[in-house]
Protein backbone atom coordinates (compact mmCIF):
# COMPACT_ATOMS: atom_id res chain seq x y z
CA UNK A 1 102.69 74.65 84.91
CA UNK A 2 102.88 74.77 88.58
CA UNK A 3 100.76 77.73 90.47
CA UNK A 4 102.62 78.71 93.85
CA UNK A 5 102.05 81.13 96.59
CA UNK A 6 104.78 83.83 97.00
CA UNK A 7 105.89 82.16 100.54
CA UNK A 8 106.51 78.60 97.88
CA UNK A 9 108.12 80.77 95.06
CA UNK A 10 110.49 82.31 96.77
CA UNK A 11 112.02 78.94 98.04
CA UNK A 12 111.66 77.35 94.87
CA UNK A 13 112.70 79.88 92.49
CA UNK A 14 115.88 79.71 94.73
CA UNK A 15 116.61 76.21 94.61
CA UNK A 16 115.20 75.13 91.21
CA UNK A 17 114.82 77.93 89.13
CA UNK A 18 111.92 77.07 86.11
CA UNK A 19 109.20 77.89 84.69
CA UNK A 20 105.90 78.67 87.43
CA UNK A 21 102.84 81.31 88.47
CA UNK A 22 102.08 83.10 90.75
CA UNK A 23 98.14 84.20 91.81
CA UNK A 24 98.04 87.61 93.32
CA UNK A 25 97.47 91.12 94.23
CA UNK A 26 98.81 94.16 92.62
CA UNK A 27 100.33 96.58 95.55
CA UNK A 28 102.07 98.81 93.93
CA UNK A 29 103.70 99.16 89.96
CA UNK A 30 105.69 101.98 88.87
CA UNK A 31 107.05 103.28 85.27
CA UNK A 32 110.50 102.93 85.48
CA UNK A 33 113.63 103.49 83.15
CA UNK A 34 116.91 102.00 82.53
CA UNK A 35 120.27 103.93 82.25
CA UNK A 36 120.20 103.17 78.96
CA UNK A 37 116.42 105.05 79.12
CA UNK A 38 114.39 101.95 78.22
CA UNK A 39 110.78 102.07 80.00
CA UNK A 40 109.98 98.91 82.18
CA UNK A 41 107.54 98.32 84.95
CA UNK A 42 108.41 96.90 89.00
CA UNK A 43 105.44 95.58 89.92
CA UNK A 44 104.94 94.55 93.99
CA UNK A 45 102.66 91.53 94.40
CA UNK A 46 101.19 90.41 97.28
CA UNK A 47 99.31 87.36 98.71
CA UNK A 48 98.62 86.25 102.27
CA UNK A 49 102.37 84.84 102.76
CA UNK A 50 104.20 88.04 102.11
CA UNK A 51 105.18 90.24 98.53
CA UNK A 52 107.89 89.80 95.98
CA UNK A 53 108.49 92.67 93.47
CA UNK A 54 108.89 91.77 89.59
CA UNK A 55 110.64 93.19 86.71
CA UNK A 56 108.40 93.64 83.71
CA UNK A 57 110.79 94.59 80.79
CA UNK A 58 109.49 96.28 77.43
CA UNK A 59 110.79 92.94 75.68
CA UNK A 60 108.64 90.73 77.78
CA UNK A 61 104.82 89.44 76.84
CA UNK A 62 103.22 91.25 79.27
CA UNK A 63 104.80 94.25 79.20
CA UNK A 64 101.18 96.16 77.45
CA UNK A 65 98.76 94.31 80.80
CA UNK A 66 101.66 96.05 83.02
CA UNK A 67 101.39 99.61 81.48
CA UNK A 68 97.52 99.40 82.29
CA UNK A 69 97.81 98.03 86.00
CA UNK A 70 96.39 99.78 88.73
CA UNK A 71 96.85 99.39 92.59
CA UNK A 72 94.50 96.51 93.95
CA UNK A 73 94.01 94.31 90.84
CA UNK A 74 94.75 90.95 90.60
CA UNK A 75 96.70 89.23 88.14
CA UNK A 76 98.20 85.80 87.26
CA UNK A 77 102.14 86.27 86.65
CA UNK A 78 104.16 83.41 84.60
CA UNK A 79 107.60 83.34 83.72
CA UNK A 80 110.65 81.52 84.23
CA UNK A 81 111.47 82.50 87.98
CA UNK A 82 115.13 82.44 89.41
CA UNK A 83 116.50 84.75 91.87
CA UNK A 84 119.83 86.86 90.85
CA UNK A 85 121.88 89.19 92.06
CA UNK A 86 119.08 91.68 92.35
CA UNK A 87 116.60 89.18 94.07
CA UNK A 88 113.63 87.46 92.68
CA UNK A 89 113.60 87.31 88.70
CA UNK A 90 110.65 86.16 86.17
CA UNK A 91 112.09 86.65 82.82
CA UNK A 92 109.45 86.41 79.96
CA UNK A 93 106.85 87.69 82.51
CA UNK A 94 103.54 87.13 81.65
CA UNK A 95 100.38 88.84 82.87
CA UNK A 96 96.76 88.36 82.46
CA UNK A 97 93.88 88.96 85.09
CA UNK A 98 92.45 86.79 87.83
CA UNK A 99 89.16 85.22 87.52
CA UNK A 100 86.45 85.85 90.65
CA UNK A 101 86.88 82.14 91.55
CA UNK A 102 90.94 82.63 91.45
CA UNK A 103 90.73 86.06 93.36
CA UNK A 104 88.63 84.01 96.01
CA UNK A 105 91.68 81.36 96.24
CA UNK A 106 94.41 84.09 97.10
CA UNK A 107 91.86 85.59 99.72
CA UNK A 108 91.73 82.56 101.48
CA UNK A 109 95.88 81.88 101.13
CA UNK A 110 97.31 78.27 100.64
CA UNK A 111 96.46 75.28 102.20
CA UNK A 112 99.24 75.10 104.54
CA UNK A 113 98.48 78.83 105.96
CA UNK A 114 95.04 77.98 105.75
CA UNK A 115 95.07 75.01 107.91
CA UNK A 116 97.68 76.75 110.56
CA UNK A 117 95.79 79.84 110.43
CA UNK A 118 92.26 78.09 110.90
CA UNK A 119 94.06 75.84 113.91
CA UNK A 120 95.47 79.08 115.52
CA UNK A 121 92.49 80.82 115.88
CA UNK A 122 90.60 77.45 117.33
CA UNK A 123 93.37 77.21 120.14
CA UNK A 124 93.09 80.73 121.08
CA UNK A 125 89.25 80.29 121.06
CA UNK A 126 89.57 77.55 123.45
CA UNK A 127 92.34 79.19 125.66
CA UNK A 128 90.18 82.15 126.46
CA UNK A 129 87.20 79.12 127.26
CA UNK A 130 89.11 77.76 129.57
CA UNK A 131 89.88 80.67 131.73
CA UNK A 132 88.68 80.23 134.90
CA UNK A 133 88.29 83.99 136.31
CA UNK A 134 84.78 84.92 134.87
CA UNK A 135 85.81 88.68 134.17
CA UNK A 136 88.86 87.59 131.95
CA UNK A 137 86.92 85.16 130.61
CA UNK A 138 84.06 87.62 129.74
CA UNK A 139 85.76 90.23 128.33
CA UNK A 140 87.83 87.53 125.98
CA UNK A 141 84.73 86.13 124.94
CA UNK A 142 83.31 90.16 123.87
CA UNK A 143 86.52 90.68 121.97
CA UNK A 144 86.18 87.36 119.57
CA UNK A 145 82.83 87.87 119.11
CA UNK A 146 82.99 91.29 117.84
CA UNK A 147 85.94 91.74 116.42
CA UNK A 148 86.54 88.02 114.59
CA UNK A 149 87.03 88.88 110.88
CA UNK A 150 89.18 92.28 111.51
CA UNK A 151 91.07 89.82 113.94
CA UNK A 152 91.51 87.49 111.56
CA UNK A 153 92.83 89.60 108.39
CA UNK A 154 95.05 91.53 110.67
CA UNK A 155 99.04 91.25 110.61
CA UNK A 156 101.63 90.52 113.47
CA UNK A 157 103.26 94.06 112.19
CA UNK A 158 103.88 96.45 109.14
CA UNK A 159 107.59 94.83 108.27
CA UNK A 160 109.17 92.97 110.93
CA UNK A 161 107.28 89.78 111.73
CA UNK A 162 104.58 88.45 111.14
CA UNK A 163 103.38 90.97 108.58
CA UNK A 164 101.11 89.36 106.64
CA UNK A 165 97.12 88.49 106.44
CA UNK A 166 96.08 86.91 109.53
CA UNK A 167 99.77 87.49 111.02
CA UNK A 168 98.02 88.19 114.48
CA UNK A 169 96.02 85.43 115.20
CA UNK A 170 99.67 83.46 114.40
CA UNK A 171 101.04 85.40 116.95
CA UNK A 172 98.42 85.50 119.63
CA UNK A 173 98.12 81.88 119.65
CA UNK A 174 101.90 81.03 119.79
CA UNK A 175 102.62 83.12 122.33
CA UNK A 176 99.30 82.02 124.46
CA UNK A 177 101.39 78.13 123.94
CA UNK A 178 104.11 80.05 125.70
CA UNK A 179 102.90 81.97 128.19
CA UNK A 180 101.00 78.29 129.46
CA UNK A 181 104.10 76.57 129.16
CA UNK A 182 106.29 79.60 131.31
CA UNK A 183 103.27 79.47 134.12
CA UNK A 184 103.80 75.71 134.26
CA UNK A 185 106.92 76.55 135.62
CA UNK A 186 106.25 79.65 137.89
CA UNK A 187 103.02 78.91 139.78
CA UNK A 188 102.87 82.02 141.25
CA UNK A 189 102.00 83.72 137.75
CA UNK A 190 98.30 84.98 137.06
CA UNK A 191 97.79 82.04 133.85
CA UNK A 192 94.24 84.12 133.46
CA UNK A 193 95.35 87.42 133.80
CA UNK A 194 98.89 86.12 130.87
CA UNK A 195 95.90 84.77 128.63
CA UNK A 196 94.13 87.85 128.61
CA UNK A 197 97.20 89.68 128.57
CA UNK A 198 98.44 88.05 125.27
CA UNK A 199 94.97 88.27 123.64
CA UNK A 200 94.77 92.26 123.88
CA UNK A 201 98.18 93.17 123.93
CA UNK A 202 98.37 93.85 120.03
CA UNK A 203 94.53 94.38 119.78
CA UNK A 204 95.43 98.08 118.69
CA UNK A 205 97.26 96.49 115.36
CA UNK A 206 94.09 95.47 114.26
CA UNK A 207 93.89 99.36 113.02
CA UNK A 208 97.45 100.05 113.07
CA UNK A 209 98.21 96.88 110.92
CA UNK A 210 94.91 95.73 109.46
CA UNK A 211 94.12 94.33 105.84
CA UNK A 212 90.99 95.25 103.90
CA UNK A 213 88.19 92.72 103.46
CA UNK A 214 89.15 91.90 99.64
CA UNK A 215 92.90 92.96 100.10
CA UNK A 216 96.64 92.45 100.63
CA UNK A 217 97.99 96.20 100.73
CA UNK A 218 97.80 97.09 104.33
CA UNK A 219 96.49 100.89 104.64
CA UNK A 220 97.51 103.42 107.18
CA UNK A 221 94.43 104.09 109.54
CA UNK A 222 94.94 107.71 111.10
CA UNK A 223 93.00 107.21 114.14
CA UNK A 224 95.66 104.34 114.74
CA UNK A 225 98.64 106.84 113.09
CA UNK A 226 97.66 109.54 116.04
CA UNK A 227 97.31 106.96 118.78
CA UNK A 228 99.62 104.11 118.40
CA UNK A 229 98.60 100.70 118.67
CA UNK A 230 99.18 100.19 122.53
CA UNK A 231 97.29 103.53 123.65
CA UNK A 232 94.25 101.97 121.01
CA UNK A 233 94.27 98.66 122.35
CA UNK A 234 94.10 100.45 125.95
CA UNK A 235 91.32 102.33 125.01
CA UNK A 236 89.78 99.02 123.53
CA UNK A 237 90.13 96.91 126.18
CA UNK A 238 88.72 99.45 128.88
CA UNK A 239 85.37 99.69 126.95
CA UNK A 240 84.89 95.98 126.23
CA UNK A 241 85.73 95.62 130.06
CA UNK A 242 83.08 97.95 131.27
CA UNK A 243 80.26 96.54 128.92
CA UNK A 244 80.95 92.91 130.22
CA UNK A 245 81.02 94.07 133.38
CA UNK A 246 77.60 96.28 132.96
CA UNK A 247 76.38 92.62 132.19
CA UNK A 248 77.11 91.03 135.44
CA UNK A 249 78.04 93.80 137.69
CA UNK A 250 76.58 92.14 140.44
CA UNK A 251 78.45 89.01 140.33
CA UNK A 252 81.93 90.50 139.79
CA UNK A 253 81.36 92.79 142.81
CA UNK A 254 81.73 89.77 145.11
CA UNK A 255 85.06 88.31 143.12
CA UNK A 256 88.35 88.99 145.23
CA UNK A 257 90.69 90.71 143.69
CA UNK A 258 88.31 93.17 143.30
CA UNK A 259 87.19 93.86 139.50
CA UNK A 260 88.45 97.19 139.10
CA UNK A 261 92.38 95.93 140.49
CA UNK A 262 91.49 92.97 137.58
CA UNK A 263 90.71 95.70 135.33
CA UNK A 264 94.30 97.53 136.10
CA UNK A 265 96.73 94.89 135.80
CA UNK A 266 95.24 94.00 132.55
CA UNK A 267 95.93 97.52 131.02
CA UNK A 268 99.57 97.39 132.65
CA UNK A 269 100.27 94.37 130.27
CA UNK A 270 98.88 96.55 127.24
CA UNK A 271 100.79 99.18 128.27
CA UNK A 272 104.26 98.05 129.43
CA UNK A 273 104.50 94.86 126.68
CA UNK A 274 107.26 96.59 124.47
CA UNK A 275 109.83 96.45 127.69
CA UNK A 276 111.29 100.14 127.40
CA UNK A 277 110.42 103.91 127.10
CA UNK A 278 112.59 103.50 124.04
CA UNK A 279 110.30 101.08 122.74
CA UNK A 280 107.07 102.48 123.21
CA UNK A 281 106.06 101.41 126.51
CA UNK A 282 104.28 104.34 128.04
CA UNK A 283 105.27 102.41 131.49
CA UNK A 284 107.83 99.85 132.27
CA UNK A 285 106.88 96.38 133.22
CA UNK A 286 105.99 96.70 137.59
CA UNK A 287 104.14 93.13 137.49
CA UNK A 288 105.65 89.36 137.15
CA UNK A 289 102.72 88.95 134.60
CA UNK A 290 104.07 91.75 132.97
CA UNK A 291 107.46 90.95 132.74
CA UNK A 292 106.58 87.43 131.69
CA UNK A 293 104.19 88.77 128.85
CA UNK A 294 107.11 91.01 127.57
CA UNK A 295 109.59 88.70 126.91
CA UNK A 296 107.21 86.10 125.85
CA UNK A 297 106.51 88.80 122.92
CA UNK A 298 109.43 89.67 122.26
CA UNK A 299 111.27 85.59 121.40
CA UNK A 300 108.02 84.96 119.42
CA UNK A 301 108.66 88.31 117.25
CA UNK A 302 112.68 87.42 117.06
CA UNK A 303 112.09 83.42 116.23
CA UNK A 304 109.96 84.77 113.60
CA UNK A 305 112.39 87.13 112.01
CA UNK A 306 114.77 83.91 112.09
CA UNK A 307 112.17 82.07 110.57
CA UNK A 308 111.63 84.70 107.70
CA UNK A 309 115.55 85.42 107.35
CA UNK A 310 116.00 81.73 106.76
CA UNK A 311 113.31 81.80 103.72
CA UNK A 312 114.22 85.17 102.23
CA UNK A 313 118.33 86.75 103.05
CA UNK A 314 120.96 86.71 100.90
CA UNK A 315 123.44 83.34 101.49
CA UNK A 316 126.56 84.32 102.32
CA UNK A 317 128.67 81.26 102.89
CA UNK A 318 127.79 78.07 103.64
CA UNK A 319 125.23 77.84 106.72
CA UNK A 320 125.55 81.69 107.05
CA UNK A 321 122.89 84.38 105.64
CA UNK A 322 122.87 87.96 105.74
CA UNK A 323 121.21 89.77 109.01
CA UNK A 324 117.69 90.72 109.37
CA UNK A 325 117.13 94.30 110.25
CA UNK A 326 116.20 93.91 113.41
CA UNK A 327 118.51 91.26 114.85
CA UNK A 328 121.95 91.83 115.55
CA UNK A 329 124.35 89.91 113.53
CA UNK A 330 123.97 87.55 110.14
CA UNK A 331 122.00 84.95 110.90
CA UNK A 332 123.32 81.33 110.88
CA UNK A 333 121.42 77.81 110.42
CA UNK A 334 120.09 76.32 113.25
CA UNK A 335 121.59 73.01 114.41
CA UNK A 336 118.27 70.89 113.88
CA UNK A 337 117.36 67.73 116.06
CA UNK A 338 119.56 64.34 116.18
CA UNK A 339 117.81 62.02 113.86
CA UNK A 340 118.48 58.15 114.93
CA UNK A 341 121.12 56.33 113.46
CA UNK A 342 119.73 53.25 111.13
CA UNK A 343 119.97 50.01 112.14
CA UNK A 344 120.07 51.63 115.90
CA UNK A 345 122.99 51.83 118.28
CA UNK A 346 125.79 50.02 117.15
């Protein structure tokens, strides 16, 4: 029998309902009852591509392992998947627990997020490298080097997109491809100063939307509950800044613009990247760089909700699906690229 991750199970299940398994975390389970006052169990699993919440009914084999599961464990769930009315489905669930070696395979996710994850990180690694102002490129460097693994366990955000293990560094990395490809175009932008930019602009979420070491429930930090993630990240960046810069004061007093303007326009991008007061922006974007950075955020955050609508919303007619929360309207399949005709042009 097939083992899938949740991400894989929820498309399959969809299309070819059957008999599979699924490795994961326990995130929540509560003792429920039907009308009819029969006692069953929803159960909220989790892995590194998202969660999916199960059914366990009293008639089904693993109905006893669900009355004694508790919040963090990890279990092995069987059954014969299809997705109903009611969403995803595993009739005849079966549960048993997760060896060490298993639980070790779920931390690490599947290969595919493995390998895109692992790739990410690598290009934003290189990207911050390659910047050529040394006080961007310092302060970069501090950042990955102290804060790698809470970097890389973090999520893109709580619901909306990408909210899952090592969500971030997905984001981060797609919008640094963007952010090059939008200064290709308009010279005049600060590419350094958009690098750095994208690299800290979400650095608070690595409180406000980080996972545990050994874990896929995402907890609520209160230092990051009182602050907000764009007042942390502020707060963040201004101390890495002023330790590189205790490190090689005397070279970055000679740099024009001066270090401290550097320093400035930096935080502005922190601060003003949500777009609006209404948003969360403390300040409104005042800088190209920061109008650039906003918007660059913002279609990276909306192609991802597309992405995740397409996977997850309810069809409602052919080539339509129901809207995502935060979009405006149902959601309709994409057009796709012309494939050749065989044989050529006739």
């Amino acid at each position: 029998m097939e083992t899938l991750s949740i991400t894989a199970l929820k498309s399959l299940a969809a299309a070819n309902p059957g008999e599979y398994a699924v490795h994961a975390q326990v995130a929540a389970s509560e003792n429920r009852e039907t009308r009819g006052g029969k006692p069953y169990f929803e159960v909220m699993l989790a892995d590194s591509g998202g969660t999916i919440k199960i059914k366990v009914w009293q008639d089904s084999p693993g109905f006893s392992k669900a009355e004694a599961l508790q919040e963090e464990d990890w279990v092995c769930a069987r059954g014969l998947w299809s997705v109903n009315d009611y969403g995803l489905d595993a009739r005849d669930c079966e549960l048993r627990s997760l060896q060490d070696e298993e639980i070790a395979g779920v931390l690490a996710g599947d290969e595919a997020t493995r390998t895109k994850q692992a790739a990410d990180y690598t290009y934003i690694e290189s990207s911050c490298s390659e910047l050529s102002d040394p006080r961007f490129k310092a302060v970069c460097k501090l950042f990955l080097d102290k804060f790698t693994d809470r970097f890389k366990r973090s999520g893109g955000a709580r619901n909306l997109h990408h909210a899952r293990r090592g969500g971030l560094v997905e984001h981060v990395a797609q919008m640094m491809r963007c952010s090059k490809a939008v200064c290709s175009v308009y010279g005049d932008l600060n590419q350094d100063l958009m690098i750095a930019g994208v690299l800290f602009h979400d650095c608070g979420k690595m409180w406000e939307n980080s996972y545990p070491e050994k874990g896929f429930k995402m907890p609520y930090d209160f230092g990051a509950e009182l602050m907000g993630h764009i007042s942390f990240g502020v707060e963040l960046a201004n101390s890495l800044w002023k330790e590189a810069q205790t490190k090689a004061e005397a070279d970055w007093k000679i740099l024009d613009p001066p270090s401290d303007k550097a320093r400035l326009h930096l935080m502005h991008l922190i601060l003003s990247h949500h777009g609006s007061h209404e948003f969360g922006s403390p300040v409104l974007p005042k800088t190209p760089e920061a109008m650039a950075l906003h918007h660059i955020d913002n279609i990276d955050a909306k192609l991802e909700m597309f992405a995740t609508g397409y996977r997850e919303q309810e069809i409602l007619s052919s080539g339509v699906q129901k809207r995502v929360w935060a979009l405006q309207a149902n959601i309709v399949q994409p057009l796709g690229n012309a494939d050749p005709l065989e044989g050529g042009k006739e």
